[in-house]
C-alpha atoms as a PDB file:
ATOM      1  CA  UNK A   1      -8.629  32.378  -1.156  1.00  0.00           C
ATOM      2  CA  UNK A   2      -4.530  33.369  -1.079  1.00  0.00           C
ATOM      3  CA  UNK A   3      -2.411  31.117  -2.235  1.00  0.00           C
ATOM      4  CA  UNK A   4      -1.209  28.415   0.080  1.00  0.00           C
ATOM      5  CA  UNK A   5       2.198  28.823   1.123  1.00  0.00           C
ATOM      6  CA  UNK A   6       4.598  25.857   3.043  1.00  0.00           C
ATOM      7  CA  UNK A   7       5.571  26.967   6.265  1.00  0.00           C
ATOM      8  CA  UNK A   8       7.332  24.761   8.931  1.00  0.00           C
ATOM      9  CA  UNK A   9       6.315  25.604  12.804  1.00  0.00           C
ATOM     10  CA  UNK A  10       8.881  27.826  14.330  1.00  0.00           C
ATOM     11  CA  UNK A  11       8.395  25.160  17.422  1.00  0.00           C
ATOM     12  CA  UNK A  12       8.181  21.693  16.380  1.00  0.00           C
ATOM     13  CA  UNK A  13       9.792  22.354  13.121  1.00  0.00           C
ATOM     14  CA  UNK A  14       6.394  20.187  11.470  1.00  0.00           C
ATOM     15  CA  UNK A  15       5.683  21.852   8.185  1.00  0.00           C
ATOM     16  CA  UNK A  16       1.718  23.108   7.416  1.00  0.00           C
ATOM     17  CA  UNK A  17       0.113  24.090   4.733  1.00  0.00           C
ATOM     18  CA  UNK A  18      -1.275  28.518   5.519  1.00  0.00           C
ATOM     19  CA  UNK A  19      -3.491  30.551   3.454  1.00  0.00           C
ATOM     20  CA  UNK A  20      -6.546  32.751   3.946  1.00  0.00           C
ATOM     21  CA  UNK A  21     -10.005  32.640   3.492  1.00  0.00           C
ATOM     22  CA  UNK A  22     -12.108  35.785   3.636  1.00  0.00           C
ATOM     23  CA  UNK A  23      -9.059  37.220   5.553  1.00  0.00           C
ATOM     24  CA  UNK A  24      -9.581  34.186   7.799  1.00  0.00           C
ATOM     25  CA  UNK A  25      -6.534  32.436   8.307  1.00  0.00           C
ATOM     26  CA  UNK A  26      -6.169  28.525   7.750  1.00  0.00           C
ATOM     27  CA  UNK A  27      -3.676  26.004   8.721  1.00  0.00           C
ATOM     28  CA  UNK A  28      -3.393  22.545   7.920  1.00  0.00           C
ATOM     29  CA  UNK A  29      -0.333  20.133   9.248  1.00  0.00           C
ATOM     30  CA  UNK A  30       1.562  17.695   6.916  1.00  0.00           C
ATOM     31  CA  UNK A  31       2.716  15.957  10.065  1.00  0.00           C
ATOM     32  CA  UNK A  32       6.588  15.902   8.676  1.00  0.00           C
ATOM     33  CA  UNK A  33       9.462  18.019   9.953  1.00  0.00           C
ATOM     34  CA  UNK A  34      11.791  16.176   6.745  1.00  0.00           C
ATOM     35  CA  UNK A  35      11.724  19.219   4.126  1.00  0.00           C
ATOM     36  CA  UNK A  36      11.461  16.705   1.106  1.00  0.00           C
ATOM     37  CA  UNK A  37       8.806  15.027   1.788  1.00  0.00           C
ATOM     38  CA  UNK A  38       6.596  18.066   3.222  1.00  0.00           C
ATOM     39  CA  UNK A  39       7.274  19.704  -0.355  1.00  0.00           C
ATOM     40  CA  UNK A  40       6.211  16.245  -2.041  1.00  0.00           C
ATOM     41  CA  UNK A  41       2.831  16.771   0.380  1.00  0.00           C
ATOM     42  CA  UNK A  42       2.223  19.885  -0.274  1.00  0.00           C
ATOM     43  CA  UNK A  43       2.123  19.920  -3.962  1.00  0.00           C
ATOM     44  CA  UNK A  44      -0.264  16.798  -3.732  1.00  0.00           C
ATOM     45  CA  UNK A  45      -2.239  18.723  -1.588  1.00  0.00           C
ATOM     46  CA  UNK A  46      -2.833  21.327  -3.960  1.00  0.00           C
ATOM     47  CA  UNK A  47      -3.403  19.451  -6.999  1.00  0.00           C
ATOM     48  CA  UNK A  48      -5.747  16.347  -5.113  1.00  0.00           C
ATOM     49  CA  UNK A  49      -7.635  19.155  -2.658  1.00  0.00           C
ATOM     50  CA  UNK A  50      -7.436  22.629  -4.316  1.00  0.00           C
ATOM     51  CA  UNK A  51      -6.375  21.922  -8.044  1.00  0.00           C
ATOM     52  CA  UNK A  52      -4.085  24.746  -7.797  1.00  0.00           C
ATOM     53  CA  UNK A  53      -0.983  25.272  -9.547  1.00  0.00           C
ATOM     54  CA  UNK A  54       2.326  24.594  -7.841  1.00  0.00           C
ATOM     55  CA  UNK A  55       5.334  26.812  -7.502  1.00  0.00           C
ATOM     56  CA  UNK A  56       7.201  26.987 -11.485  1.00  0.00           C
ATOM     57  CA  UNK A  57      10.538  26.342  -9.345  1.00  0.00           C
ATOM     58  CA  UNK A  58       9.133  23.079  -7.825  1.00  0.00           C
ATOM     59  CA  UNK A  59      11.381  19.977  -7.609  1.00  0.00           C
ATOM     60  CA  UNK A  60      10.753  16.774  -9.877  1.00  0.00           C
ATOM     61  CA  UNK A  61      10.032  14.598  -6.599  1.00  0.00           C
ATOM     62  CA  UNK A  62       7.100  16.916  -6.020  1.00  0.00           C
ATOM     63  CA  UNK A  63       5.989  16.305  -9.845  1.00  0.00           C
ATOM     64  CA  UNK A  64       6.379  12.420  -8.752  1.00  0.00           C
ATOM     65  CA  UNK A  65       4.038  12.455  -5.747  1.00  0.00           C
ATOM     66  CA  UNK A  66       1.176  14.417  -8.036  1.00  0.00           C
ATOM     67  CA  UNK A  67       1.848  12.341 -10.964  1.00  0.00           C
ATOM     68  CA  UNK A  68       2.184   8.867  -9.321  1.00  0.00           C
ATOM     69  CA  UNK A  69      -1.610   9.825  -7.108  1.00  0.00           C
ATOM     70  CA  UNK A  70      -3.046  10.755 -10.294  1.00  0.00           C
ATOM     71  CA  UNK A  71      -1.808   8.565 -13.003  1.00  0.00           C
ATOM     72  CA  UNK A  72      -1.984   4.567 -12.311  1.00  0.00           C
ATOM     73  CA  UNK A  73      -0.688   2.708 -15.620  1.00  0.00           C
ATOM     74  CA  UNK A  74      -0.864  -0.948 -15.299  1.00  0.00           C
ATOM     75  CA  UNK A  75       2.760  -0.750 -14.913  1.00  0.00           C
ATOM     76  CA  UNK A  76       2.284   1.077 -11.637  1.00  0.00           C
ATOM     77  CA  UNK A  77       4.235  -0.982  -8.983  1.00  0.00           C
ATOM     78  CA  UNK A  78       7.103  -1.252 -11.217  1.00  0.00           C
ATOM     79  CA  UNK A  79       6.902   1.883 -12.310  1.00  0.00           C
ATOM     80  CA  UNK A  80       7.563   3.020  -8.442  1.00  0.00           C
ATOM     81  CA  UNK A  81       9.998   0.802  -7.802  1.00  0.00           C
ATOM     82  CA  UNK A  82      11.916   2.287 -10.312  1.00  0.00           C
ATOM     83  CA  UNK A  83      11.592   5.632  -8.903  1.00  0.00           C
ATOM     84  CA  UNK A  84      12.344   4.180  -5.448  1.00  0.00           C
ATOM     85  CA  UNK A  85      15.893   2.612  -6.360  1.00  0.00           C
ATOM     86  CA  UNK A  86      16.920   4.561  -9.194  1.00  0.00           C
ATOM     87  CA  UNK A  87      15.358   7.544 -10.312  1.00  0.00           C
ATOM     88  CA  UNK A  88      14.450   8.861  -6.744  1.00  0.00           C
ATOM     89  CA  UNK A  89      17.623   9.187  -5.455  1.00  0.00           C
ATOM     90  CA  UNK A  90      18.890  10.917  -8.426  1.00  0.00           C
ATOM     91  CA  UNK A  91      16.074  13.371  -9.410  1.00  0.00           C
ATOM     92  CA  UNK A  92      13.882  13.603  -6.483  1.00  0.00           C
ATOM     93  CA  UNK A  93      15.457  16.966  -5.050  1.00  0.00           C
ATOM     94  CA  UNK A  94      16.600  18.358  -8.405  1.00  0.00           C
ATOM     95  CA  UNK A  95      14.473  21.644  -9.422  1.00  0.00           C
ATOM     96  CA  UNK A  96      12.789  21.205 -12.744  1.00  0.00           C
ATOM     97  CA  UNK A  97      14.451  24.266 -14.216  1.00  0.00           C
ATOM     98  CA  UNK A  98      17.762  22.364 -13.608  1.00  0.00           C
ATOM     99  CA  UNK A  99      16.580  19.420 -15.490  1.00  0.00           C
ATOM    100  CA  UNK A 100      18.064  18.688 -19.014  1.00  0.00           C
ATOM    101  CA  UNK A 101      20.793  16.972 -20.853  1.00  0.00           C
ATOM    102  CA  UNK A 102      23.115  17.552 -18.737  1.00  0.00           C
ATOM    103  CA  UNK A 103      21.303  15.933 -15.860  1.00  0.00           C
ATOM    104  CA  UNK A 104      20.373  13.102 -18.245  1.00  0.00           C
ATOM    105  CA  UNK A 105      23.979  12.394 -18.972  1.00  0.00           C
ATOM    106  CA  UNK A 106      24.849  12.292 -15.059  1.00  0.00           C
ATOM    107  CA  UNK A 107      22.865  10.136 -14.938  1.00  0.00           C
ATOM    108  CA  UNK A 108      23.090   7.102 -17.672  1.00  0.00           C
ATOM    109  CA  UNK A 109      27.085   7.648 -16.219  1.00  0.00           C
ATOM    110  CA  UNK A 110      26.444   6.709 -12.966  1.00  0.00           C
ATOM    111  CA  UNK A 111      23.624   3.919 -13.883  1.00  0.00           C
ATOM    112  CA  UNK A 112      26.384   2.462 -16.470  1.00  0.00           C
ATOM    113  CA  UNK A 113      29.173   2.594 -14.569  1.00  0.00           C
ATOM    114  CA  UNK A 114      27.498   0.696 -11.288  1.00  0.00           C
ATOM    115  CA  UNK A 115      27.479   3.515  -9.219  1.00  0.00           C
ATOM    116  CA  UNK A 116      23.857   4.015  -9.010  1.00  0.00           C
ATOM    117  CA  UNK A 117      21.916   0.604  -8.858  1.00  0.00           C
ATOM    118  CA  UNK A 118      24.660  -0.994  -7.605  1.00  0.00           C
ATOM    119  CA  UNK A 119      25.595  -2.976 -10.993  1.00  0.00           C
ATOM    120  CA  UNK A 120      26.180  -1.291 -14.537  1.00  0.00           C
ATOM    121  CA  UNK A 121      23.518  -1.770 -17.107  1.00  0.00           C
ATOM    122  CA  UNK A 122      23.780  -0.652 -20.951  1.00  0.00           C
ATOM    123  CA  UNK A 123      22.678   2.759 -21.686  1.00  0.00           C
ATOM    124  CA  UNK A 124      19.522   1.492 -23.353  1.00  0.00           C
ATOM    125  CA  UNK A 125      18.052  -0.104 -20.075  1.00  0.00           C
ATOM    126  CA  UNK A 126      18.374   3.610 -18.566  1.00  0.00           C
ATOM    127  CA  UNK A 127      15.826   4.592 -20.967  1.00  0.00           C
ATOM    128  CA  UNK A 128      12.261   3.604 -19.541  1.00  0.00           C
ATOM    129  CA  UNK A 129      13.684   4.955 -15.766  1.00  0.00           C
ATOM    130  CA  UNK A 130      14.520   8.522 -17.749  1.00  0.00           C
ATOM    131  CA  UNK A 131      10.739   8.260 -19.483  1.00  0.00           C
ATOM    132  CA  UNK A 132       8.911   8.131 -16.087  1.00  0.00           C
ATOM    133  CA  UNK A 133      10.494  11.313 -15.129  1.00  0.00           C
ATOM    134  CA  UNK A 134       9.673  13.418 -18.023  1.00  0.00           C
ATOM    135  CA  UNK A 135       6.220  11.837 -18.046  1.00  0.00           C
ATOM    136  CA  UNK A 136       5.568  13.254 -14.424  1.00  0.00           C
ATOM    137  CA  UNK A 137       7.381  16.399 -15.471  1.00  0.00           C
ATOM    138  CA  UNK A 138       5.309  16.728 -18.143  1.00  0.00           C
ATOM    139  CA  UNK A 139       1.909  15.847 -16.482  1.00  0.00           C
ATOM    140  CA  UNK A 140       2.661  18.856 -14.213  1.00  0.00           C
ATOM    141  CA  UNK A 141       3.735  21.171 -16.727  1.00  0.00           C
ATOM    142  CA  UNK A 142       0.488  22.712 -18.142  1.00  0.00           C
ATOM    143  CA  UNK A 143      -1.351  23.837 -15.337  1.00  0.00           C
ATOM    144  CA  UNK A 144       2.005  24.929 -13.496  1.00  0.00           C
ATOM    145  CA  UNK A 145       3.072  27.109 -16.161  1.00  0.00           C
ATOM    146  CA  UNK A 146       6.731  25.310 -17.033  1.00  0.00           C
ATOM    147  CA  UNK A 147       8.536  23.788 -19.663  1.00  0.00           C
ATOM    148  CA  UNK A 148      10.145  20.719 -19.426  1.00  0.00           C
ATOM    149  CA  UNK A 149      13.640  20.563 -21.009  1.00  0.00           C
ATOM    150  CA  UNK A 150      14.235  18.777 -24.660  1.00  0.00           C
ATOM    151  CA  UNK A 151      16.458  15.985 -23.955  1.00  0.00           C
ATOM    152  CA  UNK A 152      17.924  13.317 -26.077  1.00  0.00           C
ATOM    153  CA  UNK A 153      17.309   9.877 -24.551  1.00  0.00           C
ATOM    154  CA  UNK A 154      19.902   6.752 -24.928  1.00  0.00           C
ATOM    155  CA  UNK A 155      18.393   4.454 -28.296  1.00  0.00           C
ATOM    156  CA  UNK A 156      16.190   1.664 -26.736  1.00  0.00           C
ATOM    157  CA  UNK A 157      18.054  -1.801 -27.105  1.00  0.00           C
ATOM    158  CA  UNK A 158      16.862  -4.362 -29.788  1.00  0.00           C
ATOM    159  CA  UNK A 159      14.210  -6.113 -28.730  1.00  0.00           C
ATOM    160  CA  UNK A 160      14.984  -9.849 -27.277  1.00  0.00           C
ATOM    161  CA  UNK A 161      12.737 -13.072 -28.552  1.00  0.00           C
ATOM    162  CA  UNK A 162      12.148 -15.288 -25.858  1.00  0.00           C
ATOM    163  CA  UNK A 163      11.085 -18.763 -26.487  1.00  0.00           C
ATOM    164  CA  UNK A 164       9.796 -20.917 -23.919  1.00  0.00           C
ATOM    165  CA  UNK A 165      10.991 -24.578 -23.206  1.00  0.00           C
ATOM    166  CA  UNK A 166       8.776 -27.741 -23.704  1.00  0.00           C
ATOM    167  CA  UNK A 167       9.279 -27.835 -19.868  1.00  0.00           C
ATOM    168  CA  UNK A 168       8.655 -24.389 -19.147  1.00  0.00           C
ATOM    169  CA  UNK A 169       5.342 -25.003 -21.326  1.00  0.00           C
ATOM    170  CA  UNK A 170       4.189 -27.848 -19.474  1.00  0.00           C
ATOM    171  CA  UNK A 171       5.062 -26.133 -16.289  1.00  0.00           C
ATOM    172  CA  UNK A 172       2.837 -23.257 -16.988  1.00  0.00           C
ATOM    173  CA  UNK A 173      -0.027 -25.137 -17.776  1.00  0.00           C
ATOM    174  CA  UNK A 174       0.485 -27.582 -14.828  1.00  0.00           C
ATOM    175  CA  UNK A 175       0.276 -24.230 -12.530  1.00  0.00           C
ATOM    176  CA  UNK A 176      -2.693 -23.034 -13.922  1.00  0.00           C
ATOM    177  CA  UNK A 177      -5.564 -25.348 -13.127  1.00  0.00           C
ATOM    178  CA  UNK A 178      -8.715 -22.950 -14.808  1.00  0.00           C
ATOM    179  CA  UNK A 179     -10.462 -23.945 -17.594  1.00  0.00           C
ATOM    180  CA  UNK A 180     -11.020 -20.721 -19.067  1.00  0.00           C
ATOM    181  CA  UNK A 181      -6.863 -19.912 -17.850  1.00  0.00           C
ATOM    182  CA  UNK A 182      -6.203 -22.739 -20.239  1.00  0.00           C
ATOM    183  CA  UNK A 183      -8.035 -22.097 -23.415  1.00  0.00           C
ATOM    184  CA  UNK A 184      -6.462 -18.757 -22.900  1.00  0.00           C
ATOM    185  CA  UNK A 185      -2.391 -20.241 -22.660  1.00  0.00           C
ATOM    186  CA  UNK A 186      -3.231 -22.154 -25.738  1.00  0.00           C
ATOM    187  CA  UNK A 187      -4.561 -19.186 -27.822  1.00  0.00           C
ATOM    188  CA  UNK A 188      -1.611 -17.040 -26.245  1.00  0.00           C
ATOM    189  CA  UNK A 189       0.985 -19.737 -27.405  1.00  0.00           C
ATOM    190  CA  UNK A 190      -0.381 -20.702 -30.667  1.00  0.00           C
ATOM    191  CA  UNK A 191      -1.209 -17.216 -31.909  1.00  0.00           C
ATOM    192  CA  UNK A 192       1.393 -14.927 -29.954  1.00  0.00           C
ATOM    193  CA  UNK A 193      -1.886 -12.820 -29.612  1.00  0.00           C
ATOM    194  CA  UNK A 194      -1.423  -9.558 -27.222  1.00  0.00           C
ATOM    195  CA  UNK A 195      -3.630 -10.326 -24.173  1.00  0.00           C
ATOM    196  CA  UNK A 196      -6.377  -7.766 -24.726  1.00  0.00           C
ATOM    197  CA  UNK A 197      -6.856  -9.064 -28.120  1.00  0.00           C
ATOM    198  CA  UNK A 198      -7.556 -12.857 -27.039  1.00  0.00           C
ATOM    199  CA  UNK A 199      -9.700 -11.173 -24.326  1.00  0.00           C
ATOM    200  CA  UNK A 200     -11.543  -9.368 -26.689  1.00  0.00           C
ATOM    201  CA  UNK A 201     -11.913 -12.602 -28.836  1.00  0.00           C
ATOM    202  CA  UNK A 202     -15.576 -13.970 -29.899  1.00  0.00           C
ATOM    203  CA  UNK A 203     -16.573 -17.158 -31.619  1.00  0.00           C
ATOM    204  CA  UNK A 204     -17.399 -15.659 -34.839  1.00  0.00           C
ATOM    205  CA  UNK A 205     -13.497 -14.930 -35.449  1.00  0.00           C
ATOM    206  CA  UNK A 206     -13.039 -18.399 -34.879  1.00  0.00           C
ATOM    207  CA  UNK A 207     -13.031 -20.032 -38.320  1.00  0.00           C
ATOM    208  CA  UNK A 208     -12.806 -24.239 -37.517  1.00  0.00           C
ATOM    209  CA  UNK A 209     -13.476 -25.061 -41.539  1.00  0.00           C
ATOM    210  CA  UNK A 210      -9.671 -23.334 -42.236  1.00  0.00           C
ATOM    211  CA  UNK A 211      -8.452 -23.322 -38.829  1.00  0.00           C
ATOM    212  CA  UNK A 212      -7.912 -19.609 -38.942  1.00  0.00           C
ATOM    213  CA  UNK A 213      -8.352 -17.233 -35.653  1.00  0.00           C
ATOM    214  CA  UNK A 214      -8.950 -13.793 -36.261  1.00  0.00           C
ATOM    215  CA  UNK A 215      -8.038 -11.290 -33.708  1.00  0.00           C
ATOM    216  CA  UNK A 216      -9.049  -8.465 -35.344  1.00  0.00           C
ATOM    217  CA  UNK A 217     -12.561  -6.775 -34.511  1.00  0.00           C
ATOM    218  CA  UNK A 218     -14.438  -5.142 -37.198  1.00  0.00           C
ATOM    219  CA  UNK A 219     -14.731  -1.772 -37.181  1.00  0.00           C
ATOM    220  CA  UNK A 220     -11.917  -1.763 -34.854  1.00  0.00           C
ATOM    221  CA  UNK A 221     -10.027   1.510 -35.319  1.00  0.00           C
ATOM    222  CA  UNK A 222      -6.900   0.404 -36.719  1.00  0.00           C
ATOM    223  CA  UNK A 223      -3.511   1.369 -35.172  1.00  0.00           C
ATOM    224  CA  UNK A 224       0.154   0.756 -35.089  1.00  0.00           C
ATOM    225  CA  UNK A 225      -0.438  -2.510 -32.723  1.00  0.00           C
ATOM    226  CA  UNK A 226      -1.799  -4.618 -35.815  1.00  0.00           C
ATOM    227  CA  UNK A 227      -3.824  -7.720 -34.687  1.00  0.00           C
ATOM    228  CA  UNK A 228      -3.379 -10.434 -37.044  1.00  0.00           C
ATOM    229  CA  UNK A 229      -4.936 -13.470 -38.100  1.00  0.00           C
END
């Protein structure tokens, strides 16, 4: 098999995916004549239906489309609606040779000052937008033969403690009705218990006689995300 190439019809101006099999010549239409999104296709074309490796000069948008098919974090939705309103825009066409500090700083500027987003944040809230970028970047990068550029990221902001009225409590628990949805509010509110660990709860960490929970499972592999007691 050759290696597919992106050609647009000299017609219609709709892009398709060419190569050759046996000397046998294939075609395949992306059913786009916009440029920027038949790239974006074609590079999830060849990862999702041929698994080969993309063009070293290809764009970060075209990292995106593979990266965002492939990879579905919980945070998925909000993940591309970040990309959508923010990081799109700015990075989509860029070249990922052309990304690095430079392009970093052009950006926190423009998120800062209002003129991307349409109101200024602080430089810390740029950082999780940034971090999706290099993550599809880097998701591409091994099999496509590239290095993504070092960059220094703004400091993340201090955290923010957020404490919920007596209102706000009795709202939550008016709205949710389920049994189970219940136990689970007052476990979450008396313990401050990430939810996987109160999911992964069983009675015998429940210890009524000193009125102890224990969120920790033994044998657990311990990491930085202690569960406590």
């Amino acid at each position: 098999m050759s290696q597919p190439v992106l050609k647009p019809d000299p017609s219609t101006g709709v892009f398709h995916v060419c190569w050759s099999v046996n000397r046998r010549s294939r075609r395949r239409s992306l059913k786009t004549a916009d440029a920027a999104l038949a790239r974006a296709l074609f590079a999830r074309w060849l990862l999702l239906d041929h698994d080969a490796p993309a063009a070293p000069n290809m764009t970060i948008g075209e990292c995106w489309a593979i990266y965002s098919a492939k990879h579905r974090p919980v945070s998925a939705v909000a993940m591309q609606r970040r990309w959508t309103a923010l990081t799109g825009p700015f990075f989509g066409a860029m070249k990922v040779s052309d990304f690095g500090q430079a392009a970093v700083n052009r950006y926190v500027d423009q998120r800062t000052s209002g003129r991307l987003g349409g109101s200024a944040v602080q430089a810390h809230s740029t950082r999780k937008e940034l971090s999706d970028v290099i993550a599809a970047m880097n998701h591409c990068a091994g099999a496509r033969r590239f290095v993504v550029a070092k960059v220094k990221l703004p400091a993340a902001g201090e955290p923010r403690d957020r404490w919920l009225r007596d209102a706000e409590i009795k709202a939550l628990f008016d709205a949710a009705g389920d049994r189970d949805l219940n136990l689970f509010l007052h476990i979450a509110l008396n313990t401050a218990g990430r939810v996987q660990a109160i999911l992964d709860l069983t009675w015998d960490r429940v210890d009524f006689q000193t009125g102890v929970i224990h969120l920790d499972v033994p044998g657990r592999a311990k990491t930085k995300k202690r569960r406590a007691s």
